[in-house]
PDB file of N, CA and C in Angstrom:
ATOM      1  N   UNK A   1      -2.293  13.970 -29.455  1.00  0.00           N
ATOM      2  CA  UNK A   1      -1.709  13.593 -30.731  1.00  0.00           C
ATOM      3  C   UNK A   1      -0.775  12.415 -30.471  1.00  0.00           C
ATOM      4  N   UNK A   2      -0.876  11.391 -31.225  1.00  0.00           N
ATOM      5  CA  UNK A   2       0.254  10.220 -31.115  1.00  0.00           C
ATOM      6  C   UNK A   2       0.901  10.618 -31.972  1.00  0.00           C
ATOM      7  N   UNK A   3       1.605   9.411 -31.756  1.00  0.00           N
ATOM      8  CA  UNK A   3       3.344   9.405 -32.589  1.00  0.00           C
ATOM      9  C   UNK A   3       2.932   9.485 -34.234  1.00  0.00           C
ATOM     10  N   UNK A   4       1.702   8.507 -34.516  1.00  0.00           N
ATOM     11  CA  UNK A   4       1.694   8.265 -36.503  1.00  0.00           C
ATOM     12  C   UNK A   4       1.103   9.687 -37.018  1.00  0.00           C
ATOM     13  N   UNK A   5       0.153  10.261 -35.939  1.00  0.00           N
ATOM     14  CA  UNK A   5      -0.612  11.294 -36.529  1.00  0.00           C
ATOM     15  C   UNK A   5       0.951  13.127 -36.801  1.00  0.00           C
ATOM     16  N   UNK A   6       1.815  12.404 -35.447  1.00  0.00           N
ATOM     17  CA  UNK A   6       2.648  13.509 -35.650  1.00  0.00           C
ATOM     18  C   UNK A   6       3.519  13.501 -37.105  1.00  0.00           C
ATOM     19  N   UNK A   7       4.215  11.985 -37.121  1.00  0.00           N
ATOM     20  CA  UNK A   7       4.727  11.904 -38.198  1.00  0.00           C
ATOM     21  C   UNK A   7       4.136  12.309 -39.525  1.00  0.00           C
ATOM     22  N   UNK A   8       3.262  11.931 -39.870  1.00  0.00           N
ATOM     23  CA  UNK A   8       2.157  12.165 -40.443  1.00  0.00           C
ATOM     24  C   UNK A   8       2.238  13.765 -40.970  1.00  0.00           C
ATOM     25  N   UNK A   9       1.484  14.287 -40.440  1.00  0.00           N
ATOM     26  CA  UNK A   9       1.641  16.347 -40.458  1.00  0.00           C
ATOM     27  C   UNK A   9       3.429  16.094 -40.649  1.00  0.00           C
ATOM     28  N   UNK A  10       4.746  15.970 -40.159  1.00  0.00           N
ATOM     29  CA  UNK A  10       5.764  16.089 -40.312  1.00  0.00           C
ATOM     30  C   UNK A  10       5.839  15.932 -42.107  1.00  0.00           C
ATOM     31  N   UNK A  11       5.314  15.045 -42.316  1.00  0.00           N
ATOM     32  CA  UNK A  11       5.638  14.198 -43.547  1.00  0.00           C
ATOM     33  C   UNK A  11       4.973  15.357 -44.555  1.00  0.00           C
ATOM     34  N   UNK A  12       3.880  15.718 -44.236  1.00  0.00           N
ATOM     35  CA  UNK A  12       2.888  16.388 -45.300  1.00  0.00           C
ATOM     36  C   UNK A  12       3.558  17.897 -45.138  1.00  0.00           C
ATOM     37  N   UNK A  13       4.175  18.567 -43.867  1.00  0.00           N
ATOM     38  CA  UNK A  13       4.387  20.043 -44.326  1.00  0.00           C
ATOM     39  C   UNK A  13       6.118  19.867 -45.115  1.00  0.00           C
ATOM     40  N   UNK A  14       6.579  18.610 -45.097  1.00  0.00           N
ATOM     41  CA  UNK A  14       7.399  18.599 -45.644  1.00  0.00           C
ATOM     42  C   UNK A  14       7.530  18.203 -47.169  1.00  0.00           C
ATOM     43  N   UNK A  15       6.237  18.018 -47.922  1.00  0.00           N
ATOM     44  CA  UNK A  15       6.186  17.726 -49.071  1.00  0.00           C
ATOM     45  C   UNK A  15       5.148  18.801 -49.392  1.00  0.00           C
ATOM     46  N   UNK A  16       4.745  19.469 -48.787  1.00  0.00           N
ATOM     47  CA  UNK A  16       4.267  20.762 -49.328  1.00  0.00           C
ATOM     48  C   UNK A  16       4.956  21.734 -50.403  1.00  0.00           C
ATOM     49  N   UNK A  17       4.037  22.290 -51.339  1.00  0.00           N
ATOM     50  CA  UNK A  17       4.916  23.199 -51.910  1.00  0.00           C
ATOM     51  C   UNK A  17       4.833  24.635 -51.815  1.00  0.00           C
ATOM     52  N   UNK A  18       3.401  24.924 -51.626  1.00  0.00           N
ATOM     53  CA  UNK A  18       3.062  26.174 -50.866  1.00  0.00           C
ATOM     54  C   UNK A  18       3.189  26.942 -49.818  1.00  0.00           C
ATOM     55  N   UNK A  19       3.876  28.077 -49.725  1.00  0.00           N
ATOM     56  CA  UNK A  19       4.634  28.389 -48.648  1.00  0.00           C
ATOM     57  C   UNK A  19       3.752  28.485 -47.739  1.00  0.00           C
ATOM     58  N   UNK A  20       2.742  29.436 -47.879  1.00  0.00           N
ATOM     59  CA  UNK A  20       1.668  29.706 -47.421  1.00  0.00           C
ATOM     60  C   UNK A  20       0.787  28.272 -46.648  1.00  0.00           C
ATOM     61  N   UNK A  21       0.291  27.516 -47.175  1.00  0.00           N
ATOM     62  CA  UNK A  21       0.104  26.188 -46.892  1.00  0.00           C
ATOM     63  C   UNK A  21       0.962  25.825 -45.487  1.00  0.00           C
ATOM     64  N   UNK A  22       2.189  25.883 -46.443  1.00  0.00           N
ATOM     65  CA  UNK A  22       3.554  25.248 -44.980  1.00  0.00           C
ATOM     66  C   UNK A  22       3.276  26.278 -43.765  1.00  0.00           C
ATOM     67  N   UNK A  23       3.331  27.122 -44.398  1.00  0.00           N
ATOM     68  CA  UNK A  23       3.043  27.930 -42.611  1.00  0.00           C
ATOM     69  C   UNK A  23       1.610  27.633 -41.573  1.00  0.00           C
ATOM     70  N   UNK A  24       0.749  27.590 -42.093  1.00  0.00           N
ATOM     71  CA  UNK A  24      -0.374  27.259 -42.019  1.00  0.00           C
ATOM     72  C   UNK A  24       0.123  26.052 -41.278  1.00  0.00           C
ATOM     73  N   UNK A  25       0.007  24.777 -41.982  1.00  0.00           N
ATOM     74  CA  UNK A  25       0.333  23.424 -41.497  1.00  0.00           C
ATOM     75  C   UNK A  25       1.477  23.857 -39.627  1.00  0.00           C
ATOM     76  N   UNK A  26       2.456  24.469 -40.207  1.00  0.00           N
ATOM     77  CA  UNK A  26       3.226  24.319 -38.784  1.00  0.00           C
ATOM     78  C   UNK A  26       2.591  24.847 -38.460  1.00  0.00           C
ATOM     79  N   UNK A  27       1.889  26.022 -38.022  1.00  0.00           N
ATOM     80  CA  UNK A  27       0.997  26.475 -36.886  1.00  0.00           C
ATOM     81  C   UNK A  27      -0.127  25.655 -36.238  1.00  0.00           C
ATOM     82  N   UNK A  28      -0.764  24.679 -37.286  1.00  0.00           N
ATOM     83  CA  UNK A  28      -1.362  23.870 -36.677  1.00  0.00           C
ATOM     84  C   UNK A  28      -0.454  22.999 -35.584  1.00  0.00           C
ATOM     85  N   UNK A  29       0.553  22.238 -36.321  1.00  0.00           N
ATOM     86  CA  UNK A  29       1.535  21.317 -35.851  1.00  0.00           C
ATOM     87  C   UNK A  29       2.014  22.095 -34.267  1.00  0.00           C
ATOM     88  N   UNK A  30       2.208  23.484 -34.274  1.00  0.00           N
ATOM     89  CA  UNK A  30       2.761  23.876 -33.151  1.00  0.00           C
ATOM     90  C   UNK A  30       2.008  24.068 -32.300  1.00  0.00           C
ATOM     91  N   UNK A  31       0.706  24.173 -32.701  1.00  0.00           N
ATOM     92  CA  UNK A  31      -0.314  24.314 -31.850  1.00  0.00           C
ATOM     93  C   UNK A  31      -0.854  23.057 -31.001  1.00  0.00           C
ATOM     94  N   UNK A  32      -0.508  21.651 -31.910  1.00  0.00           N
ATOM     95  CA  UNK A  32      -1.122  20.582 -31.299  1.00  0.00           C
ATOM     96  C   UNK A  32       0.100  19.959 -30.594  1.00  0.00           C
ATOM     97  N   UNK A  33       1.439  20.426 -30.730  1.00  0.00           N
ATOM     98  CA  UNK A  33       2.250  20.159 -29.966  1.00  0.00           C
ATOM     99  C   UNK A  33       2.366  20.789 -28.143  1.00  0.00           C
ATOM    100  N   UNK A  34       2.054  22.160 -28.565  1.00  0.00           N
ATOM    101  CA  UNK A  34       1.803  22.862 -27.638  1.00  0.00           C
ATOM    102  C   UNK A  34       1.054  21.808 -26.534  1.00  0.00           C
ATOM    103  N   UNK A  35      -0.283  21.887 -26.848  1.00  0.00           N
ATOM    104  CA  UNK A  35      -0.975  20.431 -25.901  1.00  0.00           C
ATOM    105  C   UNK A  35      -0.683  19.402 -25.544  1.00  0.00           C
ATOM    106  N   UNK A  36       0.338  18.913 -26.398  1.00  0.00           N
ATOM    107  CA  UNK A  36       0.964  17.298 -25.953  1.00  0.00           C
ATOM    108  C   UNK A  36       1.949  18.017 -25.101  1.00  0.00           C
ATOM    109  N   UNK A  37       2.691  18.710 -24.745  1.00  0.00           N
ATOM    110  CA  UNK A  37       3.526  19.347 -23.781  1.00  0.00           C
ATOM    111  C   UNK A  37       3.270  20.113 -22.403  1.00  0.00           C
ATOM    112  N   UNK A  38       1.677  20.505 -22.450  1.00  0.00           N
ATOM    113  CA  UNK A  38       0.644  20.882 -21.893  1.00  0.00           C
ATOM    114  C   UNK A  38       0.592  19.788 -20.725  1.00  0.00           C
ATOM    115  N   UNK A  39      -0.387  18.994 -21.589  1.00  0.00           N
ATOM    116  CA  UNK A  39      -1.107  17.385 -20.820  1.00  0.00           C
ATOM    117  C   UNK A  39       0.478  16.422 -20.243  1.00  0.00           C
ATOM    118  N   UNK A  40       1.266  16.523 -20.841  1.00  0.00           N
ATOM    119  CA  UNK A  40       3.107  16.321 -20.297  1.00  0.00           C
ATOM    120  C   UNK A  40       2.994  16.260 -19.252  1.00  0.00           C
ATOM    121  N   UNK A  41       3.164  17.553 -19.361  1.00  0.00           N
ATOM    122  CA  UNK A  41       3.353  18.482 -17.479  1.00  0.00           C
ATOM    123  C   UNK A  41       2.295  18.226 -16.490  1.00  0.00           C
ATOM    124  N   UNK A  42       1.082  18.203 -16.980  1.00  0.00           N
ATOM    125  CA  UNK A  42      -0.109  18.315 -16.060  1.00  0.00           C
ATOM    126  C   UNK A  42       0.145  16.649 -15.582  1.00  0.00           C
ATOM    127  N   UNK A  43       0.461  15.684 -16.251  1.00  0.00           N
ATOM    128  CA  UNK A  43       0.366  14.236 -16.121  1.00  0.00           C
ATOM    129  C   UNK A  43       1.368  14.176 -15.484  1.00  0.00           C
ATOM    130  N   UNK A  44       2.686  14.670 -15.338  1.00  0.00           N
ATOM    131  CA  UNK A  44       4.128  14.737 -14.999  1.00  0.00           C
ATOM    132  C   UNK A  44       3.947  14.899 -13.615  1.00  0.00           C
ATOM    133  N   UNK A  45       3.120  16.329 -13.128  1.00  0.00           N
ATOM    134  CA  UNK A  45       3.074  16.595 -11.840  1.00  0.00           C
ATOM    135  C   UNK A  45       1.744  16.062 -11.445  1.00  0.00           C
ATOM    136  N   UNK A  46       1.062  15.301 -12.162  1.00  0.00           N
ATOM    137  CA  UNK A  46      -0.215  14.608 -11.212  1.00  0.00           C
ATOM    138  C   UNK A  46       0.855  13.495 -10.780  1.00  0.00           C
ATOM    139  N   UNK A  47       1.355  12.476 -11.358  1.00  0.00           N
ATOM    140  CA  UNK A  47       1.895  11.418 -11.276  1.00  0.00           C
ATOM    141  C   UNK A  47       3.282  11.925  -9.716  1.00  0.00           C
ATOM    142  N   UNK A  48       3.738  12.803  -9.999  1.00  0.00           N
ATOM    143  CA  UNK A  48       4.523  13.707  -8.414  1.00  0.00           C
ATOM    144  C   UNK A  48       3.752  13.296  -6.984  1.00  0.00           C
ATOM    145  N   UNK A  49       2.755  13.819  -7.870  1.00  0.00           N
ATOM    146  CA  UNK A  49       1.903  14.364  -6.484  1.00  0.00           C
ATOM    147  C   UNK A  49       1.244  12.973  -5.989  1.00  0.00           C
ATOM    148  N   UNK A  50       0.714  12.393  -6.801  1.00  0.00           N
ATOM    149  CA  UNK A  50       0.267  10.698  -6.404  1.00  0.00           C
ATOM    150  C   UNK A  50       1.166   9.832  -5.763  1.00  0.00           C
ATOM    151  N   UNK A  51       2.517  10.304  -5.936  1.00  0.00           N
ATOM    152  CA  UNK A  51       3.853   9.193  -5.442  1.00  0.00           C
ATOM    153  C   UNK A  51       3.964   9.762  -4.255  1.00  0.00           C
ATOM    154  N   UNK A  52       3.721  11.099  -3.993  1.00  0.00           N
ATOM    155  CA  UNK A  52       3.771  11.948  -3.058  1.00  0.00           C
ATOM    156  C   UNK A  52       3.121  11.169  -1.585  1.00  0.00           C
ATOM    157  N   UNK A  53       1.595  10.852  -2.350  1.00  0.00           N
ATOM    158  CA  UNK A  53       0.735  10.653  -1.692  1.00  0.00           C
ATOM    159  C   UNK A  53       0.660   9.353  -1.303  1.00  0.00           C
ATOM    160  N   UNK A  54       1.545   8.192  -2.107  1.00  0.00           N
ATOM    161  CA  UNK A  54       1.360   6.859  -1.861  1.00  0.00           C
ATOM    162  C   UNK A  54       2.714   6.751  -0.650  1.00  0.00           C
ATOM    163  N   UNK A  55       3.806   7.567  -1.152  1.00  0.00           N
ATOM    164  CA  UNK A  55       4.845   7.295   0.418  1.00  0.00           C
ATOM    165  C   UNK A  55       4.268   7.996   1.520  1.00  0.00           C
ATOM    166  N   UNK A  56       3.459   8.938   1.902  1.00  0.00           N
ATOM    167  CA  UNK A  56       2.846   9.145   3.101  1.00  0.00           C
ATOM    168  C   UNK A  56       2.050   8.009   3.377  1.00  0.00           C
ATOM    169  N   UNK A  57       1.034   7.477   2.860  1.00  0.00           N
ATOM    170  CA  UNK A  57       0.288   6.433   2.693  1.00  0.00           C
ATOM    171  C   UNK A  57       0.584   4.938   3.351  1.00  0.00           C
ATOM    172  N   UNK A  58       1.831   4.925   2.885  1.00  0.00           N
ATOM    173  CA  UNK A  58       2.718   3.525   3.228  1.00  0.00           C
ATOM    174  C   UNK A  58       3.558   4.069   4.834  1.00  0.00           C
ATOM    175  N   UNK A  59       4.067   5.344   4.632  1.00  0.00           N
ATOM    176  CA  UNK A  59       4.260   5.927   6.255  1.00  0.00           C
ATOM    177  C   UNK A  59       3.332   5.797   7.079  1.00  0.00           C
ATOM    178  N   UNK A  60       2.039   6.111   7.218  1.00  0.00           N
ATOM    179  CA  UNK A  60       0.614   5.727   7.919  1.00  0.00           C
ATOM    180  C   UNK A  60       0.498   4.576   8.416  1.00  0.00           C
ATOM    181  N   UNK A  61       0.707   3.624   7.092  1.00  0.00           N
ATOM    182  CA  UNK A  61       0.121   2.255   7.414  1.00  0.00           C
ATOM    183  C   UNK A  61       1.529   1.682   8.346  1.00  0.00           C
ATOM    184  N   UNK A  62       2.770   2.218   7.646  1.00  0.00           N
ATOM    185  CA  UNK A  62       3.906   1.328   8.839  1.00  0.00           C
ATOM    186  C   UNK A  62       3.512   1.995  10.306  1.00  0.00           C
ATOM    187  N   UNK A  63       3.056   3.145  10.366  1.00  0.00           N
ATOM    188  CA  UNK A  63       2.891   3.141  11.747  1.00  0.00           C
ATOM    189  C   UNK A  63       1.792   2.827  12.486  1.00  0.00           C
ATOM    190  N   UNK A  64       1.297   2.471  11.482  1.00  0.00           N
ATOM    191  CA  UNK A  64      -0.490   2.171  12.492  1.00  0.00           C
ATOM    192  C   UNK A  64      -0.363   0.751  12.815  1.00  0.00           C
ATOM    193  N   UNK A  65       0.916   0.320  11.888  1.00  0.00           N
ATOM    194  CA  UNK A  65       1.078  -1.278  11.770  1.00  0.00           C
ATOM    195  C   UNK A  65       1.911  -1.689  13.385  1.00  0.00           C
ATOM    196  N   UNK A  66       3.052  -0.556  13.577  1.00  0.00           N
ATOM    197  CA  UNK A  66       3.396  -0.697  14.681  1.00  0.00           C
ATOM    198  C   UNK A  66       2.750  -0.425  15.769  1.00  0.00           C
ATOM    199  N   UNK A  67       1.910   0.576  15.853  1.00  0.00           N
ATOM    200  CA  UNK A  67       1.031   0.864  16.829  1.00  0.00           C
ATOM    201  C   UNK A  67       0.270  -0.045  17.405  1.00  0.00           C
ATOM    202  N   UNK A  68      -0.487  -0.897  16.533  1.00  0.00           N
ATOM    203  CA  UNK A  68      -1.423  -2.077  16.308  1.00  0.00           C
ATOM    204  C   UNK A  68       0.116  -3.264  16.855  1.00  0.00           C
ATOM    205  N   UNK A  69       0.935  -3.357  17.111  1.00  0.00           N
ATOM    206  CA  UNK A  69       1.586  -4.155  17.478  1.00  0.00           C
ATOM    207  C   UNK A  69       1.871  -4.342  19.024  1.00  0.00           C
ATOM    208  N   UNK A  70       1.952  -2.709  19.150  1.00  0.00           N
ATOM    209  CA  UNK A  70       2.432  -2.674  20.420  1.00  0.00           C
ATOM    210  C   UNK A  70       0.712  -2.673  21.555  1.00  0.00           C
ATOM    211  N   UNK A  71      -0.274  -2.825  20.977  1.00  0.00           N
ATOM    212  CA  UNK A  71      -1.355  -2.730  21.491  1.00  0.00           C
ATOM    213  C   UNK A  71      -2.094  -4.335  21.642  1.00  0.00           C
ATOM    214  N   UNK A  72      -1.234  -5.225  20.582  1.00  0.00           N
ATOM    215  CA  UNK A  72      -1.760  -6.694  21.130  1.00  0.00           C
ATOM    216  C   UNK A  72      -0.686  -7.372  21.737  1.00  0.00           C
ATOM    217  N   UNK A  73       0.659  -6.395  21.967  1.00  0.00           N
ATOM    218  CA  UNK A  73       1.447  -6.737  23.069  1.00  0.00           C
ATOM    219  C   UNK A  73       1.523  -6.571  24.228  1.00  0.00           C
ATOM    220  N   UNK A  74       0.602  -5.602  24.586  1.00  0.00           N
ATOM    221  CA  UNK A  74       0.050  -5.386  25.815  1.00  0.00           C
ATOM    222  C   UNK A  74      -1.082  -6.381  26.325  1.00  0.00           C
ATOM    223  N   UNK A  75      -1.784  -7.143  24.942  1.00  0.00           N
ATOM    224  CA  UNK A  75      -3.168  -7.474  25.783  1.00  0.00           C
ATOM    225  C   UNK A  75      -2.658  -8.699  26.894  1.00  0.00           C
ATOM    226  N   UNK A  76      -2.038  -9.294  26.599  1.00  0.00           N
ATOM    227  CA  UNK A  76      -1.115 -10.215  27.650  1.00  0.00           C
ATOM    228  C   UNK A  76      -0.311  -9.559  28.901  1.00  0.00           C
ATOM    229  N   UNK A  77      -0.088  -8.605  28.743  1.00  0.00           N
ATOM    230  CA  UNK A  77       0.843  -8.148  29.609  1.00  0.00           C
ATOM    231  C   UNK A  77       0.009  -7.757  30.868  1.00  0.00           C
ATOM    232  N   UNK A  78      -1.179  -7.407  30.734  1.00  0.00           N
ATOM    233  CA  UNK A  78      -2.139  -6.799  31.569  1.00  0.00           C
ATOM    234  C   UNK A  78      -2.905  -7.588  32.288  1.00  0.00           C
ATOM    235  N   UNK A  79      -3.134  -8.911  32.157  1.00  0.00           N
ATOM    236  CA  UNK A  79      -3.718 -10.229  32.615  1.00  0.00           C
ATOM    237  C   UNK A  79      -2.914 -10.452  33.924  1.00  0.00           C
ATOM    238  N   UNK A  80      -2.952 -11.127  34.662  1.00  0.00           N
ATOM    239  CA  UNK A  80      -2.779 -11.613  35.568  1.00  0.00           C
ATOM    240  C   UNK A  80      -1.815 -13.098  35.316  1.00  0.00           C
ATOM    241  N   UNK A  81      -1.328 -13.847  36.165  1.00  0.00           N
ATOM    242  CA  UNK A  81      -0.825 -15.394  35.645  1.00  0.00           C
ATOM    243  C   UNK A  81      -1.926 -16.267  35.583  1.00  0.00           C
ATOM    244  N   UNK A  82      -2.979 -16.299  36.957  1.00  0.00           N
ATOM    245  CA  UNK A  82      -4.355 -17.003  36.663  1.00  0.00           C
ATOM    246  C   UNK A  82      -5.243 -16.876  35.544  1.00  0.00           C
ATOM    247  N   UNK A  83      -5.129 -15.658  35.063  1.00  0.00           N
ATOM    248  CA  UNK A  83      -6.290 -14.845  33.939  1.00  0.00           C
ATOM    249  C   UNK A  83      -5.154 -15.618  32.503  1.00  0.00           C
ATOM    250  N   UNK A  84      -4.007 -15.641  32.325  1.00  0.00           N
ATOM    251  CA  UNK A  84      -3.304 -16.110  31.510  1.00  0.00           C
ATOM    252  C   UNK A  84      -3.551 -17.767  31.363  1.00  0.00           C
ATOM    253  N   UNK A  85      -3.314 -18.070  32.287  1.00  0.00           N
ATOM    254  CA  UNK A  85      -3.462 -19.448  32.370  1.00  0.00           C
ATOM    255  C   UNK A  85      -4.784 -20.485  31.893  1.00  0.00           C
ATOM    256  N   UNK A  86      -5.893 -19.160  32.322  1.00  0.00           N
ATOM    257  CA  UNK A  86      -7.611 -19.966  32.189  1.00  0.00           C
ATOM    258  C   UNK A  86      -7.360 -19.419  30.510  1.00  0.00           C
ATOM    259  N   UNK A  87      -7.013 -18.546  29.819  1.00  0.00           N
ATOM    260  CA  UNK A  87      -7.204 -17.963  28.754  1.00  0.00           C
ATOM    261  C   UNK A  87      -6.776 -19.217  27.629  1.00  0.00           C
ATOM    262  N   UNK A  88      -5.031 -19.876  28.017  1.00  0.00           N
ATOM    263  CA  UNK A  88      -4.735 -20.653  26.917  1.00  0.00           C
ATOM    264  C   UNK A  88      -4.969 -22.714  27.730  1.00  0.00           C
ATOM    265  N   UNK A  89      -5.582 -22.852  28.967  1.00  0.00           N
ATOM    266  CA  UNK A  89      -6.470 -23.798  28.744  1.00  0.00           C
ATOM    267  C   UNK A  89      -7.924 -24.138  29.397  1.00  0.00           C
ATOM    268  N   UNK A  90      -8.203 -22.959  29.802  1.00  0.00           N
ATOM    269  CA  UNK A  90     -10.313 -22.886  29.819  1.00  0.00           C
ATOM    270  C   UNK A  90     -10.038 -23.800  31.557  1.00  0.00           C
ATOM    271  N   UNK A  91      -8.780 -23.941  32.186  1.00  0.00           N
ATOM    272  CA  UNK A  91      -9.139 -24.494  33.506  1.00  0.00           C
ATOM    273  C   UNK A  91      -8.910 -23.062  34.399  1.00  0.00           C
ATOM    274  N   UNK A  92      -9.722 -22.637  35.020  1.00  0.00           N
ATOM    275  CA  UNK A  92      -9.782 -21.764  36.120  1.00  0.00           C
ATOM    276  C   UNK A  92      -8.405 -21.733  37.022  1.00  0.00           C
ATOM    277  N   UNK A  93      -8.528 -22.813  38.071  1.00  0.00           N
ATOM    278  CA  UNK A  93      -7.223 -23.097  39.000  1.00  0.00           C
ATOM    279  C   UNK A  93      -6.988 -24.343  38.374  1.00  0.00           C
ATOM    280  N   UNK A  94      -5.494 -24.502  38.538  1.00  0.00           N
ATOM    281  CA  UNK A  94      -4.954 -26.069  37.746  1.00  0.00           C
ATOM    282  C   UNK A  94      -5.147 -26.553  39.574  1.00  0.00           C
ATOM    283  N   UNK A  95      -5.350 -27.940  39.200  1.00  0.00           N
ATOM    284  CA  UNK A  95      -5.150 -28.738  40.892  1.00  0.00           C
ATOM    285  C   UNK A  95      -3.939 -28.998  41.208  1.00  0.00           C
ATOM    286  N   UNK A  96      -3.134 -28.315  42.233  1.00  0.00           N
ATOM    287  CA  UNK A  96      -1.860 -28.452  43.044  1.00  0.00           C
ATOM    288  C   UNK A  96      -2.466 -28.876  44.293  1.00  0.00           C
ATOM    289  N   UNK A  97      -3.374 -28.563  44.571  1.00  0.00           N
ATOM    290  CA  UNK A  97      -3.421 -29.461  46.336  1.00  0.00           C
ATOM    291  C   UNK A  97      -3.866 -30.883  46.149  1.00  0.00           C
ATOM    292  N   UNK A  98      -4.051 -31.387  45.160  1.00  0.00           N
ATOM    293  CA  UNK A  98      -4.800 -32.673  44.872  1.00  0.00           C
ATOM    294  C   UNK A  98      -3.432 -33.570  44.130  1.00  0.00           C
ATOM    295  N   UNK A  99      -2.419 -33.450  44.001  1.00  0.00           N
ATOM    296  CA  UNK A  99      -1.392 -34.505  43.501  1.00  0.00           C
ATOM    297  C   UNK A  99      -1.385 -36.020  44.369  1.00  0.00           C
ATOM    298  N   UNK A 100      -1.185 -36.234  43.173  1.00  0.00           N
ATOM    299  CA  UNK A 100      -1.343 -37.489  44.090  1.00  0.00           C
ATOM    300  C   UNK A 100      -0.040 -38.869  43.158  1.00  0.00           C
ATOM    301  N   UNK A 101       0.469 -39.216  44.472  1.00  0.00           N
ATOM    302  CA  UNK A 101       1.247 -40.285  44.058  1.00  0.00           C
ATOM    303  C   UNK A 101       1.536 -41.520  43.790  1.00  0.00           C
ATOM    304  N   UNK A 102       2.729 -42.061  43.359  1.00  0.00           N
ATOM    305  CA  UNK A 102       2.640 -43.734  42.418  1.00  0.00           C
ATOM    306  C   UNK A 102       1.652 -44.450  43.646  1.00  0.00           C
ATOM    307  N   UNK A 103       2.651 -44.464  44.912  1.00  0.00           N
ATOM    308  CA  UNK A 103       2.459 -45.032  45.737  1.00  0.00           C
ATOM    309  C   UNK A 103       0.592 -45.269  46.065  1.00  0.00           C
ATOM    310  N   UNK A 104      -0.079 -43.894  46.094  1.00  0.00           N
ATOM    311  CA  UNK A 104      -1.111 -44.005  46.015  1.00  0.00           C
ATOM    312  C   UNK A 104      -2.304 -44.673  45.664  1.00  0.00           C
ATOM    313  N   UNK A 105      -1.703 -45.152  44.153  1.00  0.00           N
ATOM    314  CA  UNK A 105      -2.517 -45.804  43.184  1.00  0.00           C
ATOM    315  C   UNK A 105      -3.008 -47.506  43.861  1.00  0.00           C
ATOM    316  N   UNK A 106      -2.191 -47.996  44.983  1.00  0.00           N
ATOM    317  CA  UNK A 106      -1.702 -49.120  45.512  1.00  0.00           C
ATOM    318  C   UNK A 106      -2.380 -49.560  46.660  1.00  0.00           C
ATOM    319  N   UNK A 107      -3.037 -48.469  47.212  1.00  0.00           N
ATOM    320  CA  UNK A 107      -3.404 -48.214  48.517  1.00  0.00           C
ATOM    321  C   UNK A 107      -4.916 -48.568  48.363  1.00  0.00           C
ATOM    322  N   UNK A 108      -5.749 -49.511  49.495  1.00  0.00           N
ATOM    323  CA  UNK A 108      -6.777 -49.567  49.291  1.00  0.00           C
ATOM    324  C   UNK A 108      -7.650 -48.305  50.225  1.00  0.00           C
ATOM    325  N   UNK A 109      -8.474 -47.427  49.609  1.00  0.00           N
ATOM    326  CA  UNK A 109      -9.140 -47.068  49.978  1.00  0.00           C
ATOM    327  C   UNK A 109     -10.262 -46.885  51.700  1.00  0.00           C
ATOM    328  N   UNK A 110     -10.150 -46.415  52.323  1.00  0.00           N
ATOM    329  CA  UNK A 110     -10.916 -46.542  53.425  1.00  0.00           C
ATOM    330  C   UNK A 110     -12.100 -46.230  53.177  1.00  0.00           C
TER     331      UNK A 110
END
């Protein structure tokens, strides 16, 4: 029942003149109120129980979120410095025995 249909029945057992009638009418009226107070409650505690269910929900995800954090903080940690190194530039060994200096550049070749 909405609001116009309640007003409505309000309006009509109140311009009734028949007693009989009027009683009649509120029993309907109390009867269809009854249900809007009914479906209330039932909607009242679905809507509980759903909020219920969305803060566990959001508890889950913060922890799976941290979990998932601490698991691609490891994937580095477990590498090696060589295995790190080829990973962020694709060279195997960097060349340290091969430096070579200004002076070098100067020098003719044998």
């Amino acid at each position: 029942m909405d609001k116009d249909t309640f007003l409505s029945k309000i309006t009509e057992i109140g311009t009734c003149e028949d007693q009989a009638q009027r009683n009649s009418l509120l029993v309907g009226l109390s009867d269809d109120m009854g249900t809007v107070f009914d479906n209330f409650a039932n909607t009242s505690s679905q809507i509980t129980t759903l909020n219920e269910e969305i803060n566990k929900y959001k508890e889950d995800i913060t922890a799976l979120q941290r979990y998932n954090m601490e698991l691609f903080k490891k994937i580095d940690a477990q590498k090696s410095q060589a295995e790190q190194i080829k990973d962020s530039t694709g060279i195997e060994q960097p060349e340290s025995n091969n430096k070579r200096k200004f002076e070098d550049l100067f020098k003719p070749e044998a």
